[in-house]
N, C-alpha and C. Protein backbone atom coordinates (compact mmCIF):
# COMPACT_ATOMS: atom_id res chain seq x y z
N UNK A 1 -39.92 101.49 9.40
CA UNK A 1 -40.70 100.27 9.60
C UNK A 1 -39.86 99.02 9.32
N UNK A 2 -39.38 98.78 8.13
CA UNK A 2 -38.46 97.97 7.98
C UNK A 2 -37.05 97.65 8.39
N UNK A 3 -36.48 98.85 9.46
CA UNK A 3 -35.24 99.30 9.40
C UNK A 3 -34.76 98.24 10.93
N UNK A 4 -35.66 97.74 11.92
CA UNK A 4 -35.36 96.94 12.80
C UNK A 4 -34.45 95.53 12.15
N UNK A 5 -35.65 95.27 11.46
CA UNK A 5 -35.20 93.74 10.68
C UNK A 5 -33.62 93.62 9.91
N UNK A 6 -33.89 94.66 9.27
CA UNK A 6 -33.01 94.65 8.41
C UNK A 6 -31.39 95.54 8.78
N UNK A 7 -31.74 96.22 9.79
CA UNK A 7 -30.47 96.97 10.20
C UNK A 7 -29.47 96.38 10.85
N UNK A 8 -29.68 95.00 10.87
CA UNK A 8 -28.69 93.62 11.61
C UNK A 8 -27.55 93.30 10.91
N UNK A 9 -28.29 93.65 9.18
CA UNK A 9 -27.27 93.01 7.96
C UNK A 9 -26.64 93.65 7.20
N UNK A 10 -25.51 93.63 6.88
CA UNK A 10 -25.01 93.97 5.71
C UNK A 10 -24.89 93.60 4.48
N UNK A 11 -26.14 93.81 3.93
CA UNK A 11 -26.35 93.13 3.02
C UNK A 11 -25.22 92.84 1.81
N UNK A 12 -25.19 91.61 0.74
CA UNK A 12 -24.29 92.13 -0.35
C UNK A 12 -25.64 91.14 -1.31
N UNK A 13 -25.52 91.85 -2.16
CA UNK A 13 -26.38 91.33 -3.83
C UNK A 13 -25.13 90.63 -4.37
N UNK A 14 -24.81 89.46 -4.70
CA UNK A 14 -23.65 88.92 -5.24
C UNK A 14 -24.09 88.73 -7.07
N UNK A 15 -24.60 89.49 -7.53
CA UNK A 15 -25.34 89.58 -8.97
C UNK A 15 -24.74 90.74 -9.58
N UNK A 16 -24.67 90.52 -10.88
CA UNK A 16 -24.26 91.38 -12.01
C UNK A 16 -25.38 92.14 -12.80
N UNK A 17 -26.53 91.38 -12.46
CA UNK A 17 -27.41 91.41 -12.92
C UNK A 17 -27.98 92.83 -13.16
N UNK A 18 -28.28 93.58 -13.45
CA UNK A 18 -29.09 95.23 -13.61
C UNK A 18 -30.73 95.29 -12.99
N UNK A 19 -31.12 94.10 -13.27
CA UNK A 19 -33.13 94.01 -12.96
C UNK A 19 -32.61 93.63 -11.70
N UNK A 20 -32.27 92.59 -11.37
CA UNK A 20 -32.06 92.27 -9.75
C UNK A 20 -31.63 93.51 -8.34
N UNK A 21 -30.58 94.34 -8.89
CA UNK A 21 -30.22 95.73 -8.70
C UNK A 21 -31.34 96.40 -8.81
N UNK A 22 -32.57 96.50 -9.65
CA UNK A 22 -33.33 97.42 -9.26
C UNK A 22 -34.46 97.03 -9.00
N UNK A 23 -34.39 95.80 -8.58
CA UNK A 23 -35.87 95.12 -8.07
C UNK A 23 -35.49 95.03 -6.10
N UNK A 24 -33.94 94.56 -5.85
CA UNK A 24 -34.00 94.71 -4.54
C UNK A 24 -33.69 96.67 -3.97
N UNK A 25 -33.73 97.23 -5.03
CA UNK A 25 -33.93 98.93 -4.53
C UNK A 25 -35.21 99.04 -4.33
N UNK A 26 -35.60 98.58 -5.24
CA UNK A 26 -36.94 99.03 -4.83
C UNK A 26 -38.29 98.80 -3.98
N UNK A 27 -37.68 97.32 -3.43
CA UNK A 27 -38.20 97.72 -2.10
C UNK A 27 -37.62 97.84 -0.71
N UNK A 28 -36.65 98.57 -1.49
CA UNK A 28 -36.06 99.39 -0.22
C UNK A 28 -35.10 98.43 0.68
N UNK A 29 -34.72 97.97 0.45
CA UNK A 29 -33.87 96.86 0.60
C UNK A 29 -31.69 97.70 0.70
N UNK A 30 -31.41 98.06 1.78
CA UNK A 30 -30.15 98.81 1.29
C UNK A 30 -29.11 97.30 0.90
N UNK A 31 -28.26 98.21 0.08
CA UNK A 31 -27.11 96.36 -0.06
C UNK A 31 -26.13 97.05 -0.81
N UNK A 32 -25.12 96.16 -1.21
CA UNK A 32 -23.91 96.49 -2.00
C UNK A 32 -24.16 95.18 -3.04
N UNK A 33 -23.46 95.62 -4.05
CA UNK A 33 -23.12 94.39 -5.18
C UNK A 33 -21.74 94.03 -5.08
N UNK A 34 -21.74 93.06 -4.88
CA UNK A 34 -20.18 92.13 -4.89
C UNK A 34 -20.52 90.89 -5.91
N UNK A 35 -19.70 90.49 -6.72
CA UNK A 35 -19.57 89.33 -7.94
C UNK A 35 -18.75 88.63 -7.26
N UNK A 36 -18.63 87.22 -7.79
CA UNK A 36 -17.40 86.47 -7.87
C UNK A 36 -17.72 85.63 -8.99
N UNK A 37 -16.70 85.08 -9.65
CA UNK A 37 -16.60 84.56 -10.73
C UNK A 37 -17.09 83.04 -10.56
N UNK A 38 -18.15 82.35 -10.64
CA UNK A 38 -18.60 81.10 -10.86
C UNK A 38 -18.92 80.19 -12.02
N UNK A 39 -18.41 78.99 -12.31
CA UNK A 39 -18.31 77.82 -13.51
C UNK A 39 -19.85 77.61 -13.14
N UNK A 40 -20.81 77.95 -13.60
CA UNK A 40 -22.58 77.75 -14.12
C UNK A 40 -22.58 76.26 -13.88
N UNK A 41 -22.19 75.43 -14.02
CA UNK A 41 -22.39 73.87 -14.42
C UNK A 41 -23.19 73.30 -13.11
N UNK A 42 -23.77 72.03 -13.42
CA UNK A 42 -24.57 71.47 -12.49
C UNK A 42 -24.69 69.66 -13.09
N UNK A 43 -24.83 69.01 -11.40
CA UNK A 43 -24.93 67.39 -12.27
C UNK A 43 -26.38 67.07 -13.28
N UNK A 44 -25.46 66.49 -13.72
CA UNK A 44 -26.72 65.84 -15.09
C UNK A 44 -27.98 65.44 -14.13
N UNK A 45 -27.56 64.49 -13.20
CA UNK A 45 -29.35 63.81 -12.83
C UNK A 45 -29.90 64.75 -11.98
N UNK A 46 -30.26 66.24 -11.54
CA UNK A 46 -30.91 67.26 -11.18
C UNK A 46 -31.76 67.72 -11.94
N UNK A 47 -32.77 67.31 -11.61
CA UNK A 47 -34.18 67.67 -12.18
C UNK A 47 -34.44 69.52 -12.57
N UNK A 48 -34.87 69.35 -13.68
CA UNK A 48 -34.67 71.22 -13.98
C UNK A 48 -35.06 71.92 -12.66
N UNK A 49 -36.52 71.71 -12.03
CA UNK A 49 -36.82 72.31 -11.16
C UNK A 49 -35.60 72.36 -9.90
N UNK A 50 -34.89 71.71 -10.01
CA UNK A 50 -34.06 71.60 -9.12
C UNK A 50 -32.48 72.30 -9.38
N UNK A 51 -32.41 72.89 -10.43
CA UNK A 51 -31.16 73.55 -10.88
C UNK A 51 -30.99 74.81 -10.68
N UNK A 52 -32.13 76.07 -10.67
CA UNK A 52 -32.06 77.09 -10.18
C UNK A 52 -31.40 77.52 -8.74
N UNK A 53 -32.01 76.42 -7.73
CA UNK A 53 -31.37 76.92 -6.17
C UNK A 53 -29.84 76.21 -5.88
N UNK A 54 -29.97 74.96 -7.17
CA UNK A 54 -28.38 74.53 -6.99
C UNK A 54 -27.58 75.86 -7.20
N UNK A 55 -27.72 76.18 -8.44
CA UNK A 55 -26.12 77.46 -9.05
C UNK A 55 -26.49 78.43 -8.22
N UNK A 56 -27.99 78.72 -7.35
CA UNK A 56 -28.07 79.58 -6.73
C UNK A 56 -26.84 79.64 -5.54
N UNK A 57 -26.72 78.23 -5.22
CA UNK A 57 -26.11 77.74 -3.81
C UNK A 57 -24.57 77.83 -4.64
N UNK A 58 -24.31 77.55 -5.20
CA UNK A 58 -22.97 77.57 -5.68
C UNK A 58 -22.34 78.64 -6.14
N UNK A 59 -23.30 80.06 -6.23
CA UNK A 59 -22.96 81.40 -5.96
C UNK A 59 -22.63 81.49 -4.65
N UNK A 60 -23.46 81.12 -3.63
CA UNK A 60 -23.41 81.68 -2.66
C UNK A 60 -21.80 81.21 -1.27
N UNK A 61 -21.47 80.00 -2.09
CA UNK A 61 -20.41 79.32 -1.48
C UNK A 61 -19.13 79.67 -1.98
N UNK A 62 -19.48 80.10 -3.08
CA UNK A 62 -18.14 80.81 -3.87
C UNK A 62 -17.52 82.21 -2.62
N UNK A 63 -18.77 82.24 -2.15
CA UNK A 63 -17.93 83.57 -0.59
C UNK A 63 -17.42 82.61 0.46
N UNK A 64 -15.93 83.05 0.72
CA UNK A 64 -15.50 81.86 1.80
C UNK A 64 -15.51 82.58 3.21
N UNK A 65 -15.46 81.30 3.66
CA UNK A 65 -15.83 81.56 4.77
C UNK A 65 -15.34 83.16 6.09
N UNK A 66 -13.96 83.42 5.69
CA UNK A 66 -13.51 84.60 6.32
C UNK A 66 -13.94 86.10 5.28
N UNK A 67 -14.83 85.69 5.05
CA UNK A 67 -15.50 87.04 4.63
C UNK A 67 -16.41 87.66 5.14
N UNK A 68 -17.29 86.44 5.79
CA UNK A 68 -18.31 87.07 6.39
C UNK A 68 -18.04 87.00 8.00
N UNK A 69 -18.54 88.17 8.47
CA UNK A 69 -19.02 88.43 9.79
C UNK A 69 -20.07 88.22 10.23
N UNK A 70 -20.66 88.64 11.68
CA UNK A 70 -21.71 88.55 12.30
C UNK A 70 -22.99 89.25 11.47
N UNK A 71 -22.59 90.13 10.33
CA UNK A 71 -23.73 91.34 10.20
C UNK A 71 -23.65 90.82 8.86
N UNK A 72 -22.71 90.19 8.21
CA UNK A 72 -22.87 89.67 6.41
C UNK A 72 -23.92 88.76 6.07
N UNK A 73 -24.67 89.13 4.87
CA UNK A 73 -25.85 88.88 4.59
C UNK A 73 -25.51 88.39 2.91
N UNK A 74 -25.29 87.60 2.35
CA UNK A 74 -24.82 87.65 1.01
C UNK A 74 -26.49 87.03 0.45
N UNK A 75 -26.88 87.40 -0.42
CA UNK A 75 -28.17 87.14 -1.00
C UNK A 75 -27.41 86.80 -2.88
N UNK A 76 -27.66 85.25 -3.18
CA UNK A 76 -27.56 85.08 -4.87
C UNK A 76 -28.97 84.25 -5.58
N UNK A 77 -29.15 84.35 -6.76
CA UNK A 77 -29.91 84.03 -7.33
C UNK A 77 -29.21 83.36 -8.77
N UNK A 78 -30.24 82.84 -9.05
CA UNK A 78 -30.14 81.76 -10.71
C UNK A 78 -31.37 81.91 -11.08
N UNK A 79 -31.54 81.95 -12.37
CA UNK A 79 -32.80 81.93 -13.35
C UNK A 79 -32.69 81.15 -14.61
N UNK A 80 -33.53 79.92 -14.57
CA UNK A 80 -33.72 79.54 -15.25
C UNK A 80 -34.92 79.12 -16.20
N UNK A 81 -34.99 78.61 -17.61
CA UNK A 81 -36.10 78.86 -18.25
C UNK A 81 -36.60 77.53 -18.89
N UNK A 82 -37.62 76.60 -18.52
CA UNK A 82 -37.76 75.64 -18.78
C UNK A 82 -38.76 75.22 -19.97
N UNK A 83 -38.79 74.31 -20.71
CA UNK A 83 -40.09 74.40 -22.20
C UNK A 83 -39.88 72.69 -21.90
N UNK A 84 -41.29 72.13 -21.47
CA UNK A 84 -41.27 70.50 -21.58
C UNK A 84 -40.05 69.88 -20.92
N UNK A 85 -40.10 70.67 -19.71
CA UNK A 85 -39.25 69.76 -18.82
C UNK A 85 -37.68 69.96 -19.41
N UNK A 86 -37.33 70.65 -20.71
CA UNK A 86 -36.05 70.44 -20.39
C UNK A 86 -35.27 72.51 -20.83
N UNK A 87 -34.20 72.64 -20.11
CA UNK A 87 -33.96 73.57 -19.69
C UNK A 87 -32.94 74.75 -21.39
N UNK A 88 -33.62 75.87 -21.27
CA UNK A 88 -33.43 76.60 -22.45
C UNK A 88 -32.18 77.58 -21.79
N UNK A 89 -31.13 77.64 -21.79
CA UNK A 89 -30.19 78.72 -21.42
C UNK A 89 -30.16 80.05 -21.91
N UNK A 90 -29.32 80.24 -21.75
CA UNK A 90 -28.57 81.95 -22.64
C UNK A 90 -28.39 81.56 -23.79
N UNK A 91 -28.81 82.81 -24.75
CA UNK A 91 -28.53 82.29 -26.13
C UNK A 91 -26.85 82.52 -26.57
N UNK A 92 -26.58 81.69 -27.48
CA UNK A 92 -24.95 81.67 -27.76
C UNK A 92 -24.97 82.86 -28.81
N UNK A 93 -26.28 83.58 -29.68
CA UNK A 93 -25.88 84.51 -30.35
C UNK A 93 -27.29 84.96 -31.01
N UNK A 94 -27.40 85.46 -32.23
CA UNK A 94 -28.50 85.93 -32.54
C UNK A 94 -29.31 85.16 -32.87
N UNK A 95 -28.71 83.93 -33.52
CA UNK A 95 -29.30 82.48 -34.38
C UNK A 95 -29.81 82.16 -33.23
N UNK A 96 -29.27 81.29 -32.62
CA UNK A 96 -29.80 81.13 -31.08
C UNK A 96 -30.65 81.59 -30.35
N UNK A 97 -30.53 82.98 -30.36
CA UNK A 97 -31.75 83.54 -29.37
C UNK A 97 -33.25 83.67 -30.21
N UNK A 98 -33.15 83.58 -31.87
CA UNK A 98 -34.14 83.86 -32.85
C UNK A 98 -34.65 81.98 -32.37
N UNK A 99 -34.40 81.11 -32.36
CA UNK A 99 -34.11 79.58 -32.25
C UNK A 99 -35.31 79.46 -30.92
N UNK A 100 -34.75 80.12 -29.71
CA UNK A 100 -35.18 79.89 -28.69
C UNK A 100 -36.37 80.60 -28.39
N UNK A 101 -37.09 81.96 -29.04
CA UNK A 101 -37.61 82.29 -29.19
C UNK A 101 -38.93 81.75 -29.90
N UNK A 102 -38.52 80.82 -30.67
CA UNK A 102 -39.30 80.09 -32.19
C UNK A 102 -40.08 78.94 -31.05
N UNK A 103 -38.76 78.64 -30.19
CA UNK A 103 -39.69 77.48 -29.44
C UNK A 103 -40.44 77.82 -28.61
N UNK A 104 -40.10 79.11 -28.53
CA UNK A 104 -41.37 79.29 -26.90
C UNK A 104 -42.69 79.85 -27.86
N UNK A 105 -42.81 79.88 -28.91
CA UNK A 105 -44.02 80.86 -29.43
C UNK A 105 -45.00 79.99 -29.36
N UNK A 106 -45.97 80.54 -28.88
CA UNK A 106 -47.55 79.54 -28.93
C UNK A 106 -47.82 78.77 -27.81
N UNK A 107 -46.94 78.58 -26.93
CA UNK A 107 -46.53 77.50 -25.53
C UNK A 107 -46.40 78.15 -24.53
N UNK A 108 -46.69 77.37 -23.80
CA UNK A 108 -46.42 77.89 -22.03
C UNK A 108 -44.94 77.46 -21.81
N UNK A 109 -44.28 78.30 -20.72
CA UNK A 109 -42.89 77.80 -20.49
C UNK A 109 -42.85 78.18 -18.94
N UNK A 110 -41.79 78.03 -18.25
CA UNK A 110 -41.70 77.76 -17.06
C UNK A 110 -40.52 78.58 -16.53
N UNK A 111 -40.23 79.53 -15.57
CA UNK A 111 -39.52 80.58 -15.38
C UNK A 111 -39.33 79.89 -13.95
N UNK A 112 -38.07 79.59 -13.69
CA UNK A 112 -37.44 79.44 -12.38
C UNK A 112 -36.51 80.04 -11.69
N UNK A 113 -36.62 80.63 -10.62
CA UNK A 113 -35.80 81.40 -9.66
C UNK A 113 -34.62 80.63 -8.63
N UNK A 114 -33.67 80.56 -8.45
CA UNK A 114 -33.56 79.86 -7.14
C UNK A 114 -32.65 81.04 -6.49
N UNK A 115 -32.77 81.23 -4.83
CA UNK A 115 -32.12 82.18 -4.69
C UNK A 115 -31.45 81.53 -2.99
N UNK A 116 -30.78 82.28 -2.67
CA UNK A 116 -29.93 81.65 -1.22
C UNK A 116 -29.19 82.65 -0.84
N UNK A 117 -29.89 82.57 0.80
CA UNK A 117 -29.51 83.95 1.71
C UNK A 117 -28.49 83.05 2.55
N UNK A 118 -27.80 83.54 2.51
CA UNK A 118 -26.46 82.94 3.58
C UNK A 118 -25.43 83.91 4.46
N UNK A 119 -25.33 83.52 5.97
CA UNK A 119 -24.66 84.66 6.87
C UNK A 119 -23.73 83.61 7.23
N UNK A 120 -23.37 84.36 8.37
CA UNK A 120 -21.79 83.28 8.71
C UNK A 120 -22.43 81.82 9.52
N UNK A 121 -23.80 82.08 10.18
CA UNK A 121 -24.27 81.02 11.03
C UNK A 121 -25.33 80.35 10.09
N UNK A 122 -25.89 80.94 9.47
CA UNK A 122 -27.17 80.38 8.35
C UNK A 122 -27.62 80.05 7.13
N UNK A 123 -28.22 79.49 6.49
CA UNK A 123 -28.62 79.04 4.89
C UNK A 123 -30.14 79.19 4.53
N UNK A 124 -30.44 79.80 3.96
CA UNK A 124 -31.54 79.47 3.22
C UNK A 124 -31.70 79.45 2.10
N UNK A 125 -32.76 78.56 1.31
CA UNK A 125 -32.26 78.13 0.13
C UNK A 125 -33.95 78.06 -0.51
N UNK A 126 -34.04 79.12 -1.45
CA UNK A 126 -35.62 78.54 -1.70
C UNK A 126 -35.70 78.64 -3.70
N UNK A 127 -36.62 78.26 -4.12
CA UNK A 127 -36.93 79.12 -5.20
C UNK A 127 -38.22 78.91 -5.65
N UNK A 128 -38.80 79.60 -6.80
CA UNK A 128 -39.80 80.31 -6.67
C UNK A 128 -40.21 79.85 -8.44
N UNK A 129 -41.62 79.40 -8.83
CA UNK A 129 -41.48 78.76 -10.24
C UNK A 129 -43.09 79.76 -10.81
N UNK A 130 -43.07 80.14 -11.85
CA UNK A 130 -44.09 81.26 -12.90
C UNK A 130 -44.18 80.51 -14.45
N UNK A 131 -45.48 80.21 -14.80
CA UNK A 131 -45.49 79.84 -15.71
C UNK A 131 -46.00 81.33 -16.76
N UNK A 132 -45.29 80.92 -17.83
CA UNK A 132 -45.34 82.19 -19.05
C UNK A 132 -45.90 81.46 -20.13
N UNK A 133 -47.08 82.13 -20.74
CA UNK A 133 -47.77 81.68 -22.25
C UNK A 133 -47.53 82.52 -22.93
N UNK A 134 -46.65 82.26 -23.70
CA UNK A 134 -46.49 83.05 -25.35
C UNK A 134 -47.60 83.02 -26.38
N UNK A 135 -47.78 84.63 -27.13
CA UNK A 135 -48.75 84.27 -28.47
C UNK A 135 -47.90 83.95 -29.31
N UNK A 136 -48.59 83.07 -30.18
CA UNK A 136 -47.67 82.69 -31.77
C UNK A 136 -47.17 84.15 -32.14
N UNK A 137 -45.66 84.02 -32.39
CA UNK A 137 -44.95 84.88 -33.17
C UNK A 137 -44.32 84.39 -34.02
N UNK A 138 -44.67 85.70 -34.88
CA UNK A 138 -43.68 85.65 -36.04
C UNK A 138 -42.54 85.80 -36.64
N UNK A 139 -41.82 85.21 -37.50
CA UNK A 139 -39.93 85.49 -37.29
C UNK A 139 -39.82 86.99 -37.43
N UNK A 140 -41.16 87.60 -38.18
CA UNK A 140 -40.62 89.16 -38.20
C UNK A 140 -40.75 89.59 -36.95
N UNK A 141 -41.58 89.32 -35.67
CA UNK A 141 -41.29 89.98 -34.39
C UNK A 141 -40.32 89.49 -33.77
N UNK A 142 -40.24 88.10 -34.23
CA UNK A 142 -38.79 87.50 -33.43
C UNK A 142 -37.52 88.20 -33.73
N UNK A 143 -37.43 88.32 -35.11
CA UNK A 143 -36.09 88.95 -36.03
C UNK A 143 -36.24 90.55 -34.97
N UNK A 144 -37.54 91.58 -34.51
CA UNK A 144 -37.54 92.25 -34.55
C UNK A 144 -36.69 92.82 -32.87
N UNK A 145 -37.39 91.79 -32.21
CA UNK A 145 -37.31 91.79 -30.94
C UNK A 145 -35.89 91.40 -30.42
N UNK A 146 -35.24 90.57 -31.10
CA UNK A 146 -33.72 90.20 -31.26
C UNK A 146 -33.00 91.42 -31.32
N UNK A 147 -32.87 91.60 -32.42
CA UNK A 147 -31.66 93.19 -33.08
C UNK A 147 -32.07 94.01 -32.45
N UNK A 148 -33.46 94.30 -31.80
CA UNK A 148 -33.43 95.78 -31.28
C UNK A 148 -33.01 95.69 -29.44
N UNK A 149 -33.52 94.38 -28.99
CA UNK A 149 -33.28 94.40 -27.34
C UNK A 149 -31.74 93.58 -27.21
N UNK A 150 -31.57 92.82 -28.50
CA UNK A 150 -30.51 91.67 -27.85
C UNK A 150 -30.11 91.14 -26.73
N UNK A 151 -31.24 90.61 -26.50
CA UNK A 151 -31.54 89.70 -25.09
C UNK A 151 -30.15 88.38 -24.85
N UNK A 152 -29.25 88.65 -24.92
CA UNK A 152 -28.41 87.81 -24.80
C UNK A 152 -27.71 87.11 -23.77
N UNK A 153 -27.95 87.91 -22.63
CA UNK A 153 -27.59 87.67 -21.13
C UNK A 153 -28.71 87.07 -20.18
N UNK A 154 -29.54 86.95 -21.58
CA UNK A 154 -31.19 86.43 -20.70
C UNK A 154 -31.45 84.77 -20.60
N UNK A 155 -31.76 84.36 -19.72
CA UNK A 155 -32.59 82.82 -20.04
C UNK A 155 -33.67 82.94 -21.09
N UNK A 156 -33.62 82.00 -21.41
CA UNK A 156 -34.81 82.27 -22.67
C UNK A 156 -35.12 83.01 -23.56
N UNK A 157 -33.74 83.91 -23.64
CA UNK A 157 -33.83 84.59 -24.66
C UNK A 157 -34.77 85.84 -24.56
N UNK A 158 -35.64 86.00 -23.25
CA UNK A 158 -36.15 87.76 -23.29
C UNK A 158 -36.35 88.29 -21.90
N UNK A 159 -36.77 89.33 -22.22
CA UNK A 159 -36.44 90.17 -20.59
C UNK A 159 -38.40 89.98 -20.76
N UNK A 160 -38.93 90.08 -19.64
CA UNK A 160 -40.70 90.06 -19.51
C UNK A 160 -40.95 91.76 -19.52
N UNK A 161 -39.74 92.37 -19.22
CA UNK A 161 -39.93 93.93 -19.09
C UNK A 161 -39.95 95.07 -20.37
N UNK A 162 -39.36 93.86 -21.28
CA UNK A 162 -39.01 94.52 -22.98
C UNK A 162 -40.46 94.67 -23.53
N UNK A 163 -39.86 94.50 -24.88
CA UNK A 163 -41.25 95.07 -25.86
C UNK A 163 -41.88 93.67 -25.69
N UNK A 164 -41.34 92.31 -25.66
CA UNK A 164 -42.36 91.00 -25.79
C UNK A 164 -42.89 90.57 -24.92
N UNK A 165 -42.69 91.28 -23.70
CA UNK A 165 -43.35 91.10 -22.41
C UNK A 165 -44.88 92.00 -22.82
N UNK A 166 -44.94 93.06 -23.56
CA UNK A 166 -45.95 93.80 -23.46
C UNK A 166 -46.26 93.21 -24.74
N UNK A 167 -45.86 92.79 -25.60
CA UNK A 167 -46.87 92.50 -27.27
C UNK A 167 -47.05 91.02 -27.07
N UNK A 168 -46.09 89.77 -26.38
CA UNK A 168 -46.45 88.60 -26.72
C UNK A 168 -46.42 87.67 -25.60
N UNK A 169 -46.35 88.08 -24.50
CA UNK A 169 -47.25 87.70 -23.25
C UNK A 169 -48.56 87.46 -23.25
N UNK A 170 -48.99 86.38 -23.11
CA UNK A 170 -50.54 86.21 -22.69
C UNK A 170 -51.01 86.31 -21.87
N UNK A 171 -50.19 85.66 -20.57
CA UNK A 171 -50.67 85.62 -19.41
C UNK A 171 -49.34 85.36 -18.62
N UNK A 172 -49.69 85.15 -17.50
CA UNK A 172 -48.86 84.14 -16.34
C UNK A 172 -49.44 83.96 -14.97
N UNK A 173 -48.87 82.96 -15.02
CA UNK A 173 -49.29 82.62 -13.49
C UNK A 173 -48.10 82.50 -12.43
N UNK A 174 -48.46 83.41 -11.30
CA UNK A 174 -47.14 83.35 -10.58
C UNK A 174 -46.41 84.64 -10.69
N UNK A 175 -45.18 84.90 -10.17
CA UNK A 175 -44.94 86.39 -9.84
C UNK A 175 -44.23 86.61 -10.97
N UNK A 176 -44.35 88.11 -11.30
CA UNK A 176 -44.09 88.42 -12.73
C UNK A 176 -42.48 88.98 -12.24
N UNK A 177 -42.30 89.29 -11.32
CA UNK A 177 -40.69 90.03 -10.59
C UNK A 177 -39.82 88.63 -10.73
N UNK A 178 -40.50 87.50 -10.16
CA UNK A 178 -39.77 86.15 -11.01
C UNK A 178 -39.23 85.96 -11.63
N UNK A 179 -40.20 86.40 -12.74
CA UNK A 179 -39.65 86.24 -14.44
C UNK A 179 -38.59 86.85 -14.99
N UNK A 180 -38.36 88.61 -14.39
CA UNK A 180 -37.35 89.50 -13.83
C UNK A 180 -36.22 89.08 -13.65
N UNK A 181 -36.41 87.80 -12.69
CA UNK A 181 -34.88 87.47 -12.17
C UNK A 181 -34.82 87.41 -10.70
N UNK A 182 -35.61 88.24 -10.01
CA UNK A 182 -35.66 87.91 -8.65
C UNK A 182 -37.10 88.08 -7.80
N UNK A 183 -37.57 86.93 -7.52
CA UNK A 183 -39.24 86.87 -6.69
C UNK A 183 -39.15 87.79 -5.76
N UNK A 184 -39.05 89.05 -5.69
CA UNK A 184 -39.31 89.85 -4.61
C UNK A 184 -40.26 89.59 -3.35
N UNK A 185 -41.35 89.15 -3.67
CA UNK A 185 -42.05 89.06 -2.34
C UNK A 185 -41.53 88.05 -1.38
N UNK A 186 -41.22 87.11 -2.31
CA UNK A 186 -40.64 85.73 -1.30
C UNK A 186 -39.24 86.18 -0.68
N UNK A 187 -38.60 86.80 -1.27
CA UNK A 187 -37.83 87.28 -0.72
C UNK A 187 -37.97 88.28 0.35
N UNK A 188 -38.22 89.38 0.58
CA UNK A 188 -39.12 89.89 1.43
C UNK A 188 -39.40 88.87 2.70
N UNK A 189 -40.48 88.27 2.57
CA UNK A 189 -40.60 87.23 3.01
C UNK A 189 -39.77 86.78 3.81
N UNK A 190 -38.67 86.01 3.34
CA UNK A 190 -38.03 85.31 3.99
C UNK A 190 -36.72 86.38 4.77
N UNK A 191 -36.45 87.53 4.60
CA UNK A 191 -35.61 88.32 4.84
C UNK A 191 -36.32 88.71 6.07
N UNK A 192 -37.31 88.82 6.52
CA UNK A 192 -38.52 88.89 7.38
C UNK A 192 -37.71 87.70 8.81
N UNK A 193 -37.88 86.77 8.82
CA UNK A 193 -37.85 86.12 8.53
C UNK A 193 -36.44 85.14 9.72
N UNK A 194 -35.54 85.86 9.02
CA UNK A 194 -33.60 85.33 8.54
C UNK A 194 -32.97 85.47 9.77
């Protein structure tokens, strides 16, 4: 069923990522993982909402141009994690991620995707925004949830798939594969689409 659309591309996942890897398997999506090494940075006056599909795009340009062919499909993503408008990164260590954790407890926060499909003739550039409400936690679940997952490669300091996705999640609004790291449906979607 899907195999018309998609049998045009060769896909590549340009992510390191592990959830992204098994969120585009699973829906069946065939691809390869290829990395390239990218400097994260972005200009100061870019509005948070607006920083996810930038580094998204600045993954995706990091592939030059004699790489791709008629059938190359490079798909990258960025995730970022926002609290009151201003933007929470990767934690620098345990202090840090216990820190970032402390601020999201009791609050809603803001999970941003940006992702960008690019072939040798085309661009697309979208991303995709989920709001997350934390219950008040305590430094002992914070302390707990730290040392045992060490969410360190994460925005915001947690995976939605770990133990605090299931004990200190309240709610959300918006796609929970988002929060993951990559909006699957929109993607889908737009691969539909491309």
């Amino acid at each position: 069923m899907l195999k018309p659309q998609l049998s045009k591309f060769d896909i590549i996942l340009a992510s390191a990522s592990p959830r992204r890897k098994q969120l585009l398997e699973e829906i069946g999506i065939p691809f390869k993982v290829q990395t390239k090494n990218v400097e994260e940075s972005f200009p100061s006056h870019l509005k948070p909402d607006e920083v996810a599909a930038y580094l998204s795009t600045l993954k995706a340009k990091a592939f030059l141009d004699d790489e791709f062919n008629e059938r190359t499909l490079v798909i990258t993503a960025d995730t970022i994690v926002t609290l009151n408008g201003k933007i929470l990164g990767k934690p620098t260590g345990r202090q840090n991620a216990i820190q970032i954790l402390q601020q999201l407890s009791a609050k809603k926060h803001r999970v941003i995707t940006g992702v960008t499909m690019r072939s040798k003739h085309k661009q697309t550039v979208f991303s995709v925004t989920t709001d997350v409400y934390f219950k008040a936690l305590s430094i002992d679940e914070i302390e707990f949830y730290v040392d045992t997952f060490k969410p360190f490669d994460k925005a915001g300091a947690y995976g939605i798939q770990e133990w605090i996705g299931h004990a200190a999640i309240e709610k959300i609004e918006g796609s929970y594969f988002n929060v993951m790291g990559l909006p699957t449906h929109r993607l889908y979607e737009e691969l539909m689409v491309f």
